[in-house]
Protein backbone atom coordinates (compact mmCIF):
# COMPACT_ATOMS: atom_id res chain seq x y z
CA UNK A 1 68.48 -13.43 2.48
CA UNK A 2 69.08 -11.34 5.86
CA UNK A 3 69.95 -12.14 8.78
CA UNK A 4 68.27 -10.68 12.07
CA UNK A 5 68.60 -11.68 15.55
CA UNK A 6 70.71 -15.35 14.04
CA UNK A 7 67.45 -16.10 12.09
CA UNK A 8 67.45 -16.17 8.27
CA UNK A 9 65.07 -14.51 6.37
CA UNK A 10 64.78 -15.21 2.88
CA UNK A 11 63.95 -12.58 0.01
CA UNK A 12 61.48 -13.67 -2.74
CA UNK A 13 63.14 -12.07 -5.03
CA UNK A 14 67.39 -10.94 -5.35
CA UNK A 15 69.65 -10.14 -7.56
CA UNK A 16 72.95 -10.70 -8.86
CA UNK A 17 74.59 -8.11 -6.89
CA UNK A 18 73.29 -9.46 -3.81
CA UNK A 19 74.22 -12.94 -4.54
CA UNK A 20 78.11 -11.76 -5.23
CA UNK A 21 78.53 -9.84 -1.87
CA UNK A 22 76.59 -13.27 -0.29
CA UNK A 23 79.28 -15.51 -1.84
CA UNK A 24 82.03 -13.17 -1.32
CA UNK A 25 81.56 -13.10 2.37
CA UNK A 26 80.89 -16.56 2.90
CA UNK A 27 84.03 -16.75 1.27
CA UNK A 28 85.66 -14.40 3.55
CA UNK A 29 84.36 -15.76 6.96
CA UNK A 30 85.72 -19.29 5.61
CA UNK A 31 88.80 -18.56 4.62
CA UNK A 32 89.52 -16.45 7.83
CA UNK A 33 88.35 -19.31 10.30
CA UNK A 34 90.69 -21.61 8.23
CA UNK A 35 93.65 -19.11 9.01
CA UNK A 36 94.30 -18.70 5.11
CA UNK A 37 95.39 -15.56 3.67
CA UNK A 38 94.35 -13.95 0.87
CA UNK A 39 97.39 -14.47 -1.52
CA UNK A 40 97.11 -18.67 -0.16
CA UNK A 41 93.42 -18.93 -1.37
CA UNK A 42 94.61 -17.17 -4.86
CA UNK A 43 97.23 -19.53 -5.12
CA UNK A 44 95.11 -22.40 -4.27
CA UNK A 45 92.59 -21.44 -6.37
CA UNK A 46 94.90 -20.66 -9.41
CA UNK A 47 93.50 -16.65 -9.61
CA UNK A 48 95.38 -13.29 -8.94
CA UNK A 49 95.47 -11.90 -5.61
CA UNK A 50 93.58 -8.80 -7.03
CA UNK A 51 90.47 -11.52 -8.36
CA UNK A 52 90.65 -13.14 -5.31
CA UNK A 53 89.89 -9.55 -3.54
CA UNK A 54 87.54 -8.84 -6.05
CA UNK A 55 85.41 -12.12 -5.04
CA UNK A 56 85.35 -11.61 -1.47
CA UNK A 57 84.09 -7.71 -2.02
CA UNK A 58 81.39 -9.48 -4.61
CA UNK A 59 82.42 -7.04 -7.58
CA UNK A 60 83.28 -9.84 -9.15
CA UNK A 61 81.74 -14.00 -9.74
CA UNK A 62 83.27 -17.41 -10.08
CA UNK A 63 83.45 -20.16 -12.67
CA UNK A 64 81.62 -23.45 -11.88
CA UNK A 65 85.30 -24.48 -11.64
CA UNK A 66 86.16 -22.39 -8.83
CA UNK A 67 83.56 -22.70 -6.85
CA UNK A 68 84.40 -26.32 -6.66
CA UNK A 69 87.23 -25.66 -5.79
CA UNK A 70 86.13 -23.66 -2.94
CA UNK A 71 83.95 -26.32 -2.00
CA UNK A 72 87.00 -28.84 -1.84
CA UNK A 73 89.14 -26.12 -0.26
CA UNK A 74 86.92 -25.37 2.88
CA UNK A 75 85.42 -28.78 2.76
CA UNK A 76 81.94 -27.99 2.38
CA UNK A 77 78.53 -28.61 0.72
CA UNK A 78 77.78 -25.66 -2.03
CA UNK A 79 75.02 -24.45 -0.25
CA UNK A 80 76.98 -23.03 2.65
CA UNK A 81 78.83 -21.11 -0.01
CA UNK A 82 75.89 -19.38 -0.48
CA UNK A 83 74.77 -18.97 2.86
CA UNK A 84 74.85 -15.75 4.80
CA UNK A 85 76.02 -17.35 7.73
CA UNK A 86 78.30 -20.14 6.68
CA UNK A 87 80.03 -20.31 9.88
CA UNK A 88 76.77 -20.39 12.23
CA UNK A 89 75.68 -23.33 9.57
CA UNK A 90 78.73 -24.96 9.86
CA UNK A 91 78.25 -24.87 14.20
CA UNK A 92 75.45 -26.45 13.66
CA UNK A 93 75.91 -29.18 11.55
CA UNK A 94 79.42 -30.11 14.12
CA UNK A 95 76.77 -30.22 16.90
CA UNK A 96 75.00 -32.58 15.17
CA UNK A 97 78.02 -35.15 14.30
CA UNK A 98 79.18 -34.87 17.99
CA UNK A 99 75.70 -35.79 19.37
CA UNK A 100 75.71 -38.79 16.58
CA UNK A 101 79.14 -39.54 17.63
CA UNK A 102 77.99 -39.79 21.25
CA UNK A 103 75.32 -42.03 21.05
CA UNK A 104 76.94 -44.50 17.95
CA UNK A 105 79.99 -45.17 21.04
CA UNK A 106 76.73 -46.70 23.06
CA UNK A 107 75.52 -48.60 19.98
CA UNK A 108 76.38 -52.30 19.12
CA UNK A 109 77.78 -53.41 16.01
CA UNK A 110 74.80 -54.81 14.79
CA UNK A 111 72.76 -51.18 15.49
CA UNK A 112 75.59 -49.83 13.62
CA UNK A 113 76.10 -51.44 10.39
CA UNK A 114 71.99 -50.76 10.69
CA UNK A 115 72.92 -47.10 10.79
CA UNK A 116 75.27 -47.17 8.32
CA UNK A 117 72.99 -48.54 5.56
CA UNK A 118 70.76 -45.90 6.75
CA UNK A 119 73.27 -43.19 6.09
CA UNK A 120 74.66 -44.55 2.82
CA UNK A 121 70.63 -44.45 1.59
CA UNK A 122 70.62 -41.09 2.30
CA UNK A 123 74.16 -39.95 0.91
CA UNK A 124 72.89 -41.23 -2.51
């Protein structure tokens, strides 16, 4: 994946190397726009400072484990993880639940419990 002019472009093919330095600074970006340090993500995540480095700089991969964890940590969906733009993803998707937000206030509770079993469907 590459990113020109805020538009993804996706590779048909990549490798593993690529997909380390993806998840590394996804990682990275995250963790930085939380305002948590390297040695607090280590410690959070159970790992040595020195893996924790070693992850962001993609010389080195995750368990399933820890990338849960990571998930839980910056309270996201795996994908943006893997995204070379989690933050710009993440933008997005808050634009989204303020517009929602906005028009639900102007709904009544009828329209709403209808838009709740709309977005329960979908969240299964």
């Amino acid at each position: 994946m590459l990113v020109v002019d805020n538009k993804i472009v996706y590779y048909v093919s990549i490798d593993g190397k690529t997909i380390k330095q993806m998840l590394g600074s996804s990682i990275r970006e995250l963790r930085i726009d939380k305002g948590i340090t390297q040695e607090k993500l280590a410690e959070l995540l159970e790992l040595g400072v020195n893996t924790t480095n070693r992850i962001e700089t993609g010389t080195s991969f995750i368990t399933s484990e820890t990338f849960a964890k990571l998930c839980n940590i910056f309270d996201v969906h795996p994908s943006v993880l893997l995204s070379a733009k989690p933050n710009h993803i993440l933008k997005e998707h808050s634009d989204y639940i303020k517009a929602i937000n906005s028009s639900l206030q102007r709904c009544s509770l009828e329209k709403l419990k209808y838009v709740y079993g709309i977005i329960d469907v979908l969240n299964k």
